[in-house]
PDB file of N, CA and C in Angstrom:
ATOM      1  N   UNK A   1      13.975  17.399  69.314  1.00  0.00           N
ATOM      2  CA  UNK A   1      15.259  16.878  69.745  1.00  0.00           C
ATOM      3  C   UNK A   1      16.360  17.805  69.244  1.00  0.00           C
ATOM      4  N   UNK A   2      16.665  18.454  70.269  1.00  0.00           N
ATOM      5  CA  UNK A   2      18.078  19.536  69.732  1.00  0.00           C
ATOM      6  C   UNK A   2      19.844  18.918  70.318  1.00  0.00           C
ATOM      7  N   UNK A   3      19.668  18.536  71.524  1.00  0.00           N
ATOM      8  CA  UNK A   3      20.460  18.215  72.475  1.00  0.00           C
ATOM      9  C   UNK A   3      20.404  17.223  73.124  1.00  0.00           C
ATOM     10  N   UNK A   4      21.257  16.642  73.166  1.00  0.00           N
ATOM     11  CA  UNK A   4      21.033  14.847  73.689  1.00  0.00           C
ATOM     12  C   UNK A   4      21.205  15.260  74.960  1.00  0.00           C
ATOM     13  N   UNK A   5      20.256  14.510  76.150  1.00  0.00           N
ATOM     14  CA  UNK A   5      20.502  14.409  77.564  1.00  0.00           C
ATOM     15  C   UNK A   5      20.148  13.135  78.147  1.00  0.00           C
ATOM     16  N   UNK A   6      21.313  12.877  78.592  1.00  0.00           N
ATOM     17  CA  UNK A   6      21.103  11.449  79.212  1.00  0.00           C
ATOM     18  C   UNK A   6      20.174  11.182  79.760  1.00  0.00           C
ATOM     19  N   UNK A   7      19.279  12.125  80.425  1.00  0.00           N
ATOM     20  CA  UNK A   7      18.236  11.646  81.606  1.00  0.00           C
ATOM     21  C   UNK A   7      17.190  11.538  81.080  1.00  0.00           C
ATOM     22  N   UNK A   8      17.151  12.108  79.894  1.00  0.00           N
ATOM     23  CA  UNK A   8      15.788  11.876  78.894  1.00  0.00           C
ATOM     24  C   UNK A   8      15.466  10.432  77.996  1.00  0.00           C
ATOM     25  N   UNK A   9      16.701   9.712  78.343  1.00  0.00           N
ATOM     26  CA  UNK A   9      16.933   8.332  77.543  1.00  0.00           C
ATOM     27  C   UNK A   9      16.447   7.326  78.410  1.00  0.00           C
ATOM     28  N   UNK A  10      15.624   6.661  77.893  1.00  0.00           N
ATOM     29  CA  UNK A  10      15.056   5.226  78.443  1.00  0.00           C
ATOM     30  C   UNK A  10      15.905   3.724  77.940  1.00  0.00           C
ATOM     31  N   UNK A  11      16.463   2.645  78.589  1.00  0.00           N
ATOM     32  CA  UNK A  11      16.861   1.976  77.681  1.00  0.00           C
ATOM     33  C   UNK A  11      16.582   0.504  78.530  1.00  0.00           C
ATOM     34  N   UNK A  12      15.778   0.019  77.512  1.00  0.00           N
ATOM     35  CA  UNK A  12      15.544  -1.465  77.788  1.00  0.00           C
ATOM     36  C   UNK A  12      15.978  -2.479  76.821  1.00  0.00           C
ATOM     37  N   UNK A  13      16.265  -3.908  77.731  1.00  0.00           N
ATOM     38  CA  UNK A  13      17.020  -4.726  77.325  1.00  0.00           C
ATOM     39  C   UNK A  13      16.295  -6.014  77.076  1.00  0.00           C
ATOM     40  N   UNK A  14      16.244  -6.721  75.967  1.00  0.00           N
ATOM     41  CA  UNK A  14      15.073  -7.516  75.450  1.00  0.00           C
ATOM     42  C   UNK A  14      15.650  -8.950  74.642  1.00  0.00           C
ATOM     43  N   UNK A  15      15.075 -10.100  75.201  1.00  0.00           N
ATOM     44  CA  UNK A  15      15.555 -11.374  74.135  1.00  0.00           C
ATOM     45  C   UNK A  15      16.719 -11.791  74.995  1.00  0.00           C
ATOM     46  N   UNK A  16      17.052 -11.403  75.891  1.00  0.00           N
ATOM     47  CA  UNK A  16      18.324 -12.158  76.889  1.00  0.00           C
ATOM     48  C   UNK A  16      19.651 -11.547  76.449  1.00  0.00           C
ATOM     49  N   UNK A  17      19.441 -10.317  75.986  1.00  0.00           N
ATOM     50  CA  UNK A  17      20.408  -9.496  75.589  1.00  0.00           C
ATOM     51  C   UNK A  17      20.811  -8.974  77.063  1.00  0.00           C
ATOM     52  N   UNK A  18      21.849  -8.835  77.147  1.00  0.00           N
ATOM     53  CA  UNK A  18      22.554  -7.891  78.707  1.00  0.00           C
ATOM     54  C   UNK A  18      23.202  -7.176  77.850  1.00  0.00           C
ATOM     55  N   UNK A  19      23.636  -6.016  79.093  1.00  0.00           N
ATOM     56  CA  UNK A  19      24.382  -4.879  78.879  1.00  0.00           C
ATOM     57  C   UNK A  19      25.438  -4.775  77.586  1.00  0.00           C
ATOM     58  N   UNK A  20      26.242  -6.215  77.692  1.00  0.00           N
ATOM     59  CA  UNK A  20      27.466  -6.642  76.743  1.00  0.00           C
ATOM     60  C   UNK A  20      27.435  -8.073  75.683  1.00  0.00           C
ATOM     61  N   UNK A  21      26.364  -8.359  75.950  1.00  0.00           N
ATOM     62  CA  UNK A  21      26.315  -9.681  75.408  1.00  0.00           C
ATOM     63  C   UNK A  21      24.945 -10.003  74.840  1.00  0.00           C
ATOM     64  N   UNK A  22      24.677 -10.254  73.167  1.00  0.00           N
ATOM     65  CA  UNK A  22      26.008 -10.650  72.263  1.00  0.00           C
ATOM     66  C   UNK A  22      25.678  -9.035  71.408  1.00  0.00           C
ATOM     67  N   UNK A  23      27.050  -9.435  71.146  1.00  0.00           N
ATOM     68  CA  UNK A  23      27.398  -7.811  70.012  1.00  0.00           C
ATOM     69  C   UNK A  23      26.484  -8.508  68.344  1.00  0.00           C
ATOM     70  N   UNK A  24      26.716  -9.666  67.840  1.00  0.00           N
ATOM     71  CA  UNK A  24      25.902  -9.868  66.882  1.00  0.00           C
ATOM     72  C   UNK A  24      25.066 -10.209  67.152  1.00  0.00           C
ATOM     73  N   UNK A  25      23.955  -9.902  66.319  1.00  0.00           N
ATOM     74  CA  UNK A  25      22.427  -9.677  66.040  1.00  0.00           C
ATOM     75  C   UNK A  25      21.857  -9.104  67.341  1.00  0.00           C
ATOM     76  N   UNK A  26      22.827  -7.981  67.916  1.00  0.00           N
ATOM     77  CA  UNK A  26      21.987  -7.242  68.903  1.00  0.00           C
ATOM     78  C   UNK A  26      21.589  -6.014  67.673  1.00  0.00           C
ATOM     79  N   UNK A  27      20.366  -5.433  68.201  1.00  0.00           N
ATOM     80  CA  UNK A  27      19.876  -5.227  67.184  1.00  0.00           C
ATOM     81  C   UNK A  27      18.922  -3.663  68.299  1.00  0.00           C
ATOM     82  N   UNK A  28      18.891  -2.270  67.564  1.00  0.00           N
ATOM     83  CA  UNK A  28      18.614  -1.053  68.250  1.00  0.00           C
ATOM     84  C   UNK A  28      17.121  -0.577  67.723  1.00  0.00           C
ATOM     85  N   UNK A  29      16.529  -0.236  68.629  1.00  0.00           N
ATOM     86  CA  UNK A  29      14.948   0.897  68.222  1.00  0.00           C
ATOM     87  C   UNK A  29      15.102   1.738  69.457  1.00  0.00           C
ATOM     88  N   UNK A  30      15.285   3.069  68.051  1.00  0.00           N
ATOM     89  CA  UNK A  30      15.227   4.430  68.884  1.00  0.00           C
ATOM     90  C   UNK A  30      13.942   4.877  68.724  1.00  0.00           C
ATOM     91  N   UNK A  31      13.203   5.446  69.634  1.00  0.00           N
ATOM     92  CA  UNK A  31      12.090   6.196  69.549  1.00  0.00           C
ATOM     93  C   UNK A  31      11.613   7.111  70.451  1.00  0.00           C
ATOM     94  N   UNK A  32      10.729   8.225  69.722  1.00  0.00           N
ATOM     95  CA  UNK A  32      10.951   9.393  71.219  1.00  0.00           C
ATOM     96  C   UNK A  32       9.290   9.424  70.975  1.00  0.00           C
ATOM     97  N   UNK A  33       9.129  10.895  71.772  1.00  0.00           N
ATOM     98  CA  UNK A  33       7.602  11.396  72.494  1.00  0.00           C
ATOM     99  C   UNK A  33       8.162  12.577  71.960  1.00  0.00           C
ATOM    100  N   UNK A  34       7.458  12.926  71.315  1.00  0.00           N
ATOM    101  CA  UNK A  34       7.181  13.922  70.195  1.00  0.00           C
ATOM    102  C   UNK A  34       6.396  15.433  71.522  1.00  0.00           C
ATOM    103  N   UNK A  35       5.729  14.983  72.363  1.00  0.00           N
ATOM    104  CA  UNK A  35       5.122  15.414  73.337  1.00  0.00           C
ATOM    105  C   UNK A  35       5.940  15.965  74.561  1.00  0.00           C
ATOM    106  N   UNK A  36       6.968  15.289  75.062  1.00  0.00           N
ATOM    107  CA  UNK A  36       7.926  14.993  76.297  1.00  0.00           C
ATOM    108  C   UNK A  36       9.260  14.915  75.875  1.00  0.00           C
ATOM    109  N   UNK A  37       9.860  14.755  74.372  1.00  0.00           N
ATOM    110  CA  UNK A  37      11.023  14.719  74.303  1.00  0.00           C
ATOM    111  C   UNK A  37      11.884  13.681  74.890  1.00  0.00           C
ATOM    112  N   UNK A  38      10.989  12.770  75.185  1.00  0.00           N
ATOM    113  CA  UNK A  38      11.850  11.428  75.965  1.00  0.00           C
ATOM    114  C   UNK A  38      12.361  10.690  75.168  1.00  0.00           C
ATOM    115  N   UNK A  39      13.545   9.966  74.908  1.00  0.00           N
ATOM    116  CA  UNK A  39      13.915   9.283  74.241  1.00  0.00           C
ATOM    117  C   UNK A  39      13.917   7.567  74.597  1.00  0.00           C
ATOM    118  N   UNK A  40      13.605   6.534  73.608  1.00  0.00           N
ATOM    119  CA  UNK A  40      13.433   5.322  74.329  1.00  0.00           C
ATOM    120  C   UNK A  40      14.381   4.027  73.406  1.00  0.00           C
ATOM    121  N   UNK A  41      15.484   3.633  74.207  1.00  0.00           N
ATOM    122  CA  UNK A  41      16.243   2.751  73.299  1.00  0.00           C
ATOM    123  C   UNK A  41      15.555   1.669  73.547  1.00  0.00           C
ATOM    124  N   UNK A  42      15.640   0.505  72.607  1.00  0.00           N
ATOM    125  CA  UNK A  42      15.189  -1.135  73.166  1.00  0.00           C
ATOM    126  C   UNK A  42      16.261  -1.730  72.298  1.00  0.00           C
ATOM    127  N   UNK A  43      16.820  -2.613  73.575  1.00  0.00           N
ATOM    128  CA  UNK A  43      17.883  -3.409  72.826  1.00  0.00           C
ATOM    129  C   UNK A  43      17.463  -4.697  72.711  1.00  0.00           C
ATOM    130  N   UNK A  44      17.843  -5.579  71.422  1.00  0.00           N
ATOM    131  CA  UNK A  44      17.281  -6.896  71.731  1.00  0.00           C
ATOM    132  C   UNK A  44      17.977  -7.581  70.400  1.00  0.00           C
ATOM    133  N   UNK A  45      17.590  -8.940  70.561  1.00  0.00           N
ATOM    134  CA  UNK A  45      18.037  -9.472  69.289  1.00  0.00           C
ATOM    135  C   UNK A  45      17.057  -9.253  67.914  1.00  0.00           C
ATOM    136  N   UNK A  46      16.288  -8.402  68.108  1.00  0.00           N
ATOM    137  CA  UNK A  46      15.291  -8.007  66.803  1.00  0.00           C
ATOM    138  C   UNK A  46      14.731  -6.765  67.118  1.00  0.00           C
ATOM    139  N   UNK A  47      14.375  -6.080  65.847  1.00  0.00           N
ATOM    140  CA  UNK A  47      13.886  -4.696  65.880  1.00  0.00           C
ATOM    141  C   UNK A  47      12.667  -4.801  67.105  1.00  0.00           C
ATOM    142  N   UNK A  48      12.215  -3.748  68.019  1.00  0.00           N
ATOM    143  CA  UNK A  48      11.504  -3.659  68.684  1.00  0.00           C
ATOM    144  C   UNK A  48       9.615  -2.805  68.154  1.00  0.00           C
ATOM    145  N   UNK A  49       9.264  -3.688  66.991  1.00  0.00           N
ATOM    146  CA  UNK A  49       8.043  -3.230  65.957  1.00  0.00           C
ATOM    147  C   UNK A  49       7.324  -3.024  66.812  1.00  0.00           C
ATOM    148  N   UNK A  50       6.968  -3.493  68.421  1.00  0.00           N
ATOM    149  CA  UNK A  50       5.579  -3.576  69.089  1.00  0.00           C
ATOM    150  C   UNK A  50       6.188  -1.593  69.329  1.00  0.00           C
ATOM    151  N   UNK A  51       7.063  -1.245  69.084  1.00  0.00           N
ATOM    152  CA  UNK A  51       6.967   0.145  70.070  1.00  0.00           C
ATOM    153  C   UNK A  51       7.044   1.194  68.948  1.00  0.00           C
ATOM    154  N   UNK A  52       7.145   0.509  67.489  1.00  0.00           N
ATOM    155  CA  UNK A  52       7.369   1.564  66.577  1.00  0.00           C
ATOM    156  C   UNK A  52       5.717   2.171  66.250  1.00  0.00           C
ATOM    157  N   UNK A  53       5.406   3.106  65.880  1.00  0.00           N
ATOM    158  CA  UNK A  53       4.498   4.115  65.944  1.00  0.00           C
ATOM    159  C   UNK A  53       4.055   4.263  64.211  1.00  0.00           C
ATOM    160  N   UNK A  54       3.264   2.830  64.204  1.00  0.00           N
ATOM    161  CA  UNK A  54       2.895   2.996  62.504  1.00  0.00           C
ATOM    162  C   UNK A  54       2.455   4.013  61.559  1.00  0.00           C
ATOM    163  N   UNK A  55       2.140   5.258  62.126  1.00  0.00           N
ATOM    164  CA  UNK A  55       1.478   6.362  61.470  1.00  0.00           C
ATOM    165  C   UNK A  55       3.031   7.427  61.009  1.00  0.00           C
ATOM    166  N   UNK A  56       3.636   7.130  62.028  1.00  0.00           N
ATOM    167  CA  UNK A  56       5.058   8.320  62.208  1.00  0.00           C
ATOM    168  C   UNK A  56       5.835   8.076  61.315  1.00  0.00           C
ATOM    169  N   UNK A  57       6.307   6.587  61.684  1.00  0.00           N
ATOM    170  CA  UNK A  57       7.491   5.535  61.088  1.00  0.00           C
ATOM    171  C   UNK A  57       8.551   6.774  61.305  1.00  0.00           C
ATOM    172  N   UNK A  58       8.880   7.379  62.740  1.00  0.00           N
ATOM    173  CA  UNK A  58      10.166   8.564  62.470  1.00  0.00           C
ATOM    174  C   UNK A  58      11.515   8.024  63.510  1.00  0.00           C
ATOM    175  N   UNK A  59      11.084   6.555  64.144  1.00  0.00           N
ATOM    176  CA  UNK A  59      12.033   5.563  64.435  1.00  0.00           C
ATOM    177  C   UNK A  59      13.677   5.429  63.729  1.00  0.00           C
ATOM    178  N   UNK A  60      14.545   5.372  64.270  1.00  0.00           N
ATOM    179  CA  UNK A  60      15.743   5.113  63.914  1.00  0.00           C
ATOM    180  C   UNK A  60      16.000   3.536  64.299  1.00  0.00           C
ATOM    181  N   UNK A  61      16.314   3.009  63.598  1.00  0.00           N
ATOM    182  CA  UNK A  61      16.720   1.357  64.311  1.00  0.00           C
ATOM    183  C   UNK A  61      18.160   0.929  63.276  1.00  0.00           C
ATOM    184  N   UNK A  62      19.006   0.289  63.970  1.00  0.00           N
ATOM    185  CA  UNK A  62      19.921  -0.820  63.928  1.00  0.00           C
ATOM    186  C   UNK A  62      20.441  -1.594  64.139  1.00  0.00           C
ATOM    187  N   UNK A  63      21.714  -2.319  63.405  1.00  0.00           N
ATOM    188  CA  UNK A  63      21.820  -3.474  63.871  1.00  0.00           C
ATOM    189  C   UNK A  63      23.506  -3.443  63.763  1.00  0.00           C
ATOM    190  N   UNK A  64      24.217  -4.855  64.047  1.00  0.00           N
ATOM    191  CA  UNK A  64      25.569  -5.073  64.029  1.00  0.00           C
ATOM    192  C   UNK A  64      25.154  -5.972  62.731  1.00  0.00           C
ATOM    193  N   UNK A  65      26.428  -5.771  62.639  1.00  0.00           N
ATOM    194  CA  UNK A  65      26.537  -7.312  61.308  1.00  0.00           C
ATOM    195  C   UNK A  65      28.040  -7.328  61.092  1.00  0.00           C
ATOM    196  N   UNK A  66      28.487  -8.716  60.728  1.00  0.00           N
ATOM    197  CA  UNK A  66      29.860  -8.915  59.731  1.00  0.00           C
ATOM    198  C   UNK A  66      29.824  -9.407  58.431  1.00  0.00           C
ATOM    199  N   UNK A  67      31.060  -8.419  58.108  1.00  0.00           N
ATOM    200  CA  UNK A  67      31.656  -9.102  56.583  1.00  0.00           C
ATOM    201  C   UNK A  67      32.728  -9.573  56.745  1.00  0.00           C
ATOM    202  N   UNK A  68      32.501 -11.271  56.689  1.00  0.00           N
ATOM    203  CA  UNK A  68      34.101 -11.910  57.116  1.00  0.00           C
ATOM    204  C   UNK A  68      34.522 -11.627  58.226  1.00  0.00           C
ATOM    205  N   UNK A  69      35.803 -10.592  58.502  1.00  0.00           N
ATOM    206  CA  UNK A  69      36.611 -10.365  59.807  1.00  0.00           C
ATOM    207  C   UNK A  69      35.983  -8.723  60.307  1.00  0.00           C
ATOM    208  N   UNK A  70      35.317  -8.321  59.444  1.00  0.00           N
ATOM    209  CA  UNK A  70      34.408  -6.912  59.913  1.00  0.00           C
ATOM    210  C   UNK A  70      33.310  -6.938  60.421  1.00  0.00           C
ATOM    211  N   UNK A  71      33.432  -6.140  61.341  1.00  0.00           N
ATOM    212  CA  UNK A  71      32.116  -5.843  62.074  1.00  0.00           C
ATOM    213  C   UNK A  71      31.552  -4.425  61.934  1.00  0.00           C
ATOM    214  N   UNK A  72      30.381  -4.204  61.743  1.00  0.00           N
ATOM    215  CA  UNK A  72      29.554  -2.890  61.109  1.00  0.00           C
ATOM    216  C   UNK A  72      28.452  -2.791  61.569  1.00  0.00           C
ATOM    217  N   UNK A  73      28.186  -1.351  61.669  1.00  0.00           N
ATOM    218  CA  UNK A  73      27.116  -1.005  61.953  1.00  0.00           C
ATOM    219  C   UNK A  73      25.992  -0.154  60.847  1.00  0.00           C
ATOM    220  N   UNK A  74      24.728  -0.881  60.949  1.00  0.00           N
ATOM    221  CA  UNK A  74      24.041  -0.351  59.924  1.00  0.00           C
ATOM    222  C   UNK A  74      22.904   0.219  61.078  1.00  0.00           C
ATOM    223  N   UNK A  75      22.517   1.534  60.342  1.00  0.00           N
ATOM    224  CA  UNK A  75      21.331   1.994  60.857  1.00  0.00           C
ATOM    225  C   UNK A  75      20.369   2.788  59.650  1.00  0.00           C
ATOM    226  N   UNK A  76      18.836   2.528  59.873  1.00  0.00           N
ATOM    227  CA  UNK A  76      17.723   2.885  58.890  1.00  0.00           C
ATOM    228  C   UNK A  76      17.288   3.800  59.744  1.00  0.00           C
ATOM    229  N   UNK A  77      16.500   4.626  58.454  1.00  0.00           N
ATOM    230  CA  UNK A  77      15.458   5.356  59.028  1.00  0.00           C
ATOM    231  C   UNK A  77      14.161   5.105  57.530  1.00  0.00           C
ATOM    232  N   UNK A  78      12.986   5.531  57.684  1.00  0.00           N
ATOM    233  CA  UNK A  78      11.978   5.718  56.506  1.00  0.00           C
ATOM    234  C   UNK A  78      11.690   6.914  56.352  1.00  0.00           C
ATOM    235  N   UNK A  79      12.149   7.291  54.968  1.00  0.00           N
ATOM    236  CA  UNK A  79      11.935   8.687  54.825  1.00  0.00           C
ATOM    237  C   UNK A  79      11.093   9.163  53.794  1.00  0.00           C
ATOM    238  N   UNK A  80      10.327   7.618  53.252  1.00  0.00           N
ATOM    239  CA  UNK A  80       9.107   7.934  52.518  1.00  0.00           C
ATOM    240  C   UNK A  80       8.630   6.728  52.289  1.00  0.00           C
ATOM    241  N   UNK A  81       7.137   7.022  52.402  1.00  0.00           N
ATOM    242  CA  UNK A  81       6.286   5.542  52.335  1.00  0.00           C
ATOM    243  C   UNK A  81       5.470   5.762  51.009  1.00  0.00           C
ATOM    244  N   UNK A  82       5.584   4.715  50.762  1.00  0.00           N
ATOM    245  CA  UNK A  82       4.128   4.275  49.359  1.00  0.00           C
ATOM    246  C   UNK A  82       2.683   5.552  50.060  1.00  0.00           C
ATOM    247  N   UNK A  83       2.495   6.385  48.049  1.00  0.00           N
ATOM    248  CA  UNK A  83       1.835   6.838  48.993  1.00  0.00           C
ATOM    249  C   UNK A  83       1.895   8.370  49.497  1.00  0.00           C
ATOM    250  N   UNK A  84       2.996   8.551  49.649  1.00  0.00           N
ATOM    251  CA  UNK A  84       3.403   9.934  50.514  1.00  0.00           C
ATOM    252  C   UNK A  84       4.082  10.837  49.483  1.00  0.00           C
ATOM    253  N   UNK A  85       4.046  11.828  49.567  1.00  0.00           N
ATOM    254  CA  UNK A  85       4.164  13.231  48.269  1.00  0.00           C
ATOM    255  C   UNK A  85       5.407  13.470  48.192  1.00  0.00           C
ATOM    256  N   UNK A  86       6.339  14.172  47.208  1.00  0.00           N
ATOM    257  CA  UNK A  86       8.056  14.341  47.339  1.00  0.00           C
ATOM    258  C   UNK A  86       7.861  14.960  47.948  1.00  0.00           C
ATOM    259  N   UNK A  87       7.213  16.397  48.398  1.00  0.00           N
ATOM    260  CA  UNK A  87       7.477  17.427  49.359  1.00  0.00           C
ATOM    261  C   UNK A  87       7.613  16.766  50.951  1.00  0.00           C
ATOM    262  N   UNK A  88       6.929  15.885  50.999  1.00  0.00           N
ATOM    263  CA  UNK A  88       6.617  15.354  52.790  1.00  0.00           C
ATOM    264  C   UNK A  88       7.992  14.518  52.373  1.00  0.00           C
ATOM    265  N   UNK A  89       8.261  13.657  51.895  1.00  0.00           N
ATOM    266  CA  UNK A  89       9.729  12.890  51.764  1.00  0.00           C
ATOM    267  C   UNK A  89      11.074  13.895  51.862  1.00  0.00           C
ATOM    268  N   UNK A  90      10.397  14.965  51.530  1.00  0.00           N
ATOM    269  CA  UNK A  90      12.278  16.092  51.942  1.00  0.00           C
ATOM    270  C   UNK A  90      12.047  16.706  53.100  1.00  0.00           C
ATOM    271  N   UNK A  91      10.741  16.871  53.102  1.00  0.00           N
ATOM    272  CA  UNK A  91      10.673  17.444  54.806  1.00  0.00           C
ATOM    273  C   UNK A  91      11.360  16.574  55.855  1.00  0.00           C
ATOM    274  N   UNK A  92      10.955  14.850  55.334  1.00  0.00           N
ATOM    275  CA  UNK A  92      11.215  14.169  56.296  1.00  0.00           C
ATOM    276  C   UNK A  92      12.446  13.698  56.424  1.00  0.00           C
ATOM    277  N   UNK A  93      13.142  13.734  54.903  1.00  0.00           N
ATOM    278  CA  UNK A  93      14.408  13.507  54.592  1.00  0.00           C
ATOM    279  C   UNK A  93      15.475  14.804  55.568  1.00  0.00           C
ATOM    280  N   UNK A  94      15.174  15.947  55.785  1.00  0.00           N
ATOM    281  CA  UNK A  94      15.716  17.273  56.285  1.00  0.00           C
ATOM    282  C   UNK A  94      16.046  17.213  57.818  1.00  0.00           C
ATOM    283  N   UNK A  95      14.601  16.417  58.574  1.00  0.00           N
ATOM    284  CA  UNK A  95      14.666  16.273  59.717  1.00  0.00           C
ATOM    285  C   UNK A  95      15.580  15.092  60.093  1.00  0.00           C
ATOM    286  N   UNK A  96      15.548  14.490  59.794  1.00  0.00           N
ATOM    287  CA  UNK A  96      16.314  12.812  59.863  1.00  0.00           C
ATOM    288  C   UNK A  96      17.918  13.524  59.729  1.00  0.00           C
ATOM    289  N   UNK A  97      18.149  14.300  58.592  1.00  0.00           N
ATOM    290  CA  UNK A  97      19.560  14.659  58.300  1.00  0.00           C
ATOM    291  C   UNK A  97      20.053  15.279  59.678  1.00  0.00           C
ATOM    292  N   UNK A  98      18.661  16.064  60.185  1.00  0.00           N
ATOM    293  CA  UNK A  98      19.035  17.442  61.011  1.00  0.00           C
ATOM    294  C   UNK A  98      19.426  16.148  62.366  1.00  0.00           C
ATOM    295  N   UNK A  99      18.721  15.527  62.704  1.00  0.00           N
ATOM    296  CA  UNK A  99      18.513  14.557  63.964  1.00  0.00           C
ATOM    297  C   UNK A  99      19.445  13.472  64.309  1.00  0.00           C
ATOM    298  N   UNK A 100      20.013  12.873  63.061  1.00  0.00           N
ATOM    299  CA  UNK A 100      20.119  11.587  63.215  1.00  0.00           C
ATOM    300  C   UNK A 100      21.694  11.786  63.808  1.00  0.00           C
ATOM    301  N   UNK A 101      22.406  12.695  64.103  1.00  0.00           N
ATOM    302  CA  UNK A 101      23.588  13.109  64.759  1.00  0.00           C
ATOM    303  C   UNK A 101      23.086  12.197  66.459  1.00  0.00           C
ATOM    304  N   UNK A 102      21.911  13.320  66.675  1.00  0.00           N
ATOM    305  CA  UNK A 102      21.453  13.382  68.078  1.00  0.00           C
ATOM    306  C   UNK A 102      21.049  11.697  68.294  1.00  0.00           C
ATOM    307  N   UNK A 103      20.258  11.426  67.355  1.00  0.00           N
ATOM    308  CA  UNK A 103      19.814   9.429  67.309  1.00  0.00           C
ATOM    309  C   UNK A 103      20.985   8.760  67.755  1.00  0.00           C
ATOM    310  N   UNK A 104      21.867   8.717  66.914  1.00  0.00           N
ATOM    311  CA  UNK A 104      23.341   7.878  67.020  1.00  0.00           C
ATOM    312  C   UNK A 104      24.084   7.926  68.287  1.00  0.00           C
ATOM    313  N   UNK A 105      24.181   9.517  68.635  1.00  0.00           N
ATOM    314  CA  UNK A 105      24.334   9.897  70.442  1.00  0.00           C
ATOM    315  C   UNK A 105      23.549   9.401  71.283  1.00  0.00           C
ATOM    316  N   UNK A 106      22.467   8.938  70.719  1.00  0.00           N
ATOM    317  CA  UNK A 106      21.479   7.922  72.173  1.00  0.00           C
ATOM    318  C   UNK A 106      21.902   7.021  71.719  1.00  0.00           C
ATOM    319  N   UNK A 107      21.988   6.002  70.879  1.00  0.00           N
ATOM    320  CA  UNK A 107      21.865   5.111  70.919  1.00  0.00           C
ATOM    321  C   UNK A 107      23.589   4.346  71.251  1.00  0.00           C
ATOM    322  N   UNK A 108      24.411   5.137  71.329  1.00  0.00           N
ATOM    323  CA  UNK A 108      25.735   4.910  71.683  1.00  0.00           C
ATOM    324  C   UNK A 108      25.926   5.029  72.692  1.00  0.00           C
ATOM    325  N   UNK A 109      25.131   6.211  73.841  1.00  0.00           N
ATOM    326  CA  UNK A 109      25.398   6.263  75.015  1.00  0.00           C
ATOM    327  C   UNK A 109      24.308   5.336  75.616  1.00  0.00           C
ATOM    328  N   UNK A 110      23.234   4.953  74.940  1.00  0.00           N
ATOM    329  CA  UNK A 110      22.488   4.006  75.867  1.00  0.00           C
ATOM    330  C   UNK A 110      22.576   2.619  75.818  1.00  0.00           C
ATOM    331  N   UNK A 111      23.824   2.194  74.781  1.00  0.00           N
ATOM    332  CA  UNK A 111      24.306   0.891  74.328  1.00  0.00           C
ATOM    333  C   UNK A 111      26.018   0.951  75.049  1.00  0.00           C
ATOM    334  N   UNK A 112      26.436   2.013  75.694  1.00  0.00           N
ATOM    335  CA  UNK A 112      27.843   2.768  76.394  1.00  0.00           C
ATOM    336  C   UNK A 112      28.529   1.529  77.140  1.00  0.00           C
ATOM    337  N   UNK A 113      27.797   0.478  77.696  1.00  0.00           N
ATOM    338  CA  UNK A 113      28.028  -0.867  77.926  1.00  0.00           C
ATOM    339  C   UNK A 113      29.131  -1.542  77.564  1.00  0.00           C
ATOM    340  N   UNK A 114      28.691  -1.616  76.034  1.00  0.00           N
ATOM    341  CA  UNK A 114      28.455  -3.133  75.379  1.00  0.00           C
ATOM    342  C   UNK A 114      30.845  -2.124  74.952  1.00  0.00           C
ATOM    343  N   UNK A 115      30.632  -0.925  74.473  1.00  0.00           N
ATOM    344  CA  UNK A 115      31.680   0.069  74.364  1.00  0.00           C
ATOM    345  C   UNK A 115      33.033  -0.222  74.740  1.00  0.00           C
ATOM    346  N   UNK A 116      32.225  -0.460  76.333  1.00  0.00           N
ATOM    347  CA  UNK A 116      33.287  -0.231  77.495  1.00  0.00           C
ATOM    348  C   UNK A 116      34.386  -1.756  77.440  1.00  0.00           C
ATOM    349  N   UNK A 117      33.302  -2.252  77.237  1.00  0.00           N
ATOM    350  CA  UNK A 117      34.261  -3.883  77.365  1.00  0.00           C
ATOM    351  C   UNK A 117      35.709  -3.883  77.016  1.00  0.00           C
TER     352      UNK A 117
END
């Protein structure tokens, strides 16, 4: 993933979530093809686990939330599992840093909707 392109973005809508409705506990899973470079949003009111890729875990996901009269956006990534060596945790930590520009650009233009309102 170097360059975000719209046509490479998949985005499905899940839990009776539409395009704009509701902004809380809509909730994001980014995930690509490591193979094809396709990118795949799922929007829904909960993380989308059936599509995350248990061996990879290289998924970006978030959510909305408020504090009081704020509204925020949080987004995760895993950048080391129980288990896994410091060297593979900075590798993975490096890529995520390098990427997660490009993540946030899908997941804003494939959520571009909810934006517009």
């Amino acid at each position: 993933m170097n360059k975000f392109n719209p046509e490479r973005l998949s985005v499905e809508y899940r839990d009776g979530v539409t395009a704009t409705d509701p902004v809380i506990s809509r909730h994001h899973t980014l995930t690509h093809s490591d193979d094809t470079g396709e990118l795949f949003l799922t929007i829904g009111t909960q993380f989308a686990w059936d599509k995350v890729n248990n061996d990879m875990r290289d998924e970006v996901i978030g959510e909305w939330k408020t504090n009081g009269h704020c509204i925020y956006y949080n987004a995760y990534v895993m950048v080391n599992k129980e288990g896994q060596d410091f060297n593979t945790a900075m590798r993975r930590y490096e890529v995520f840093e390098r990427e997660l520009p490009l993540a946030l650009t899908a997941i804003r233009y494939g959520d571009r909707f909810l934006f517009n309102v």
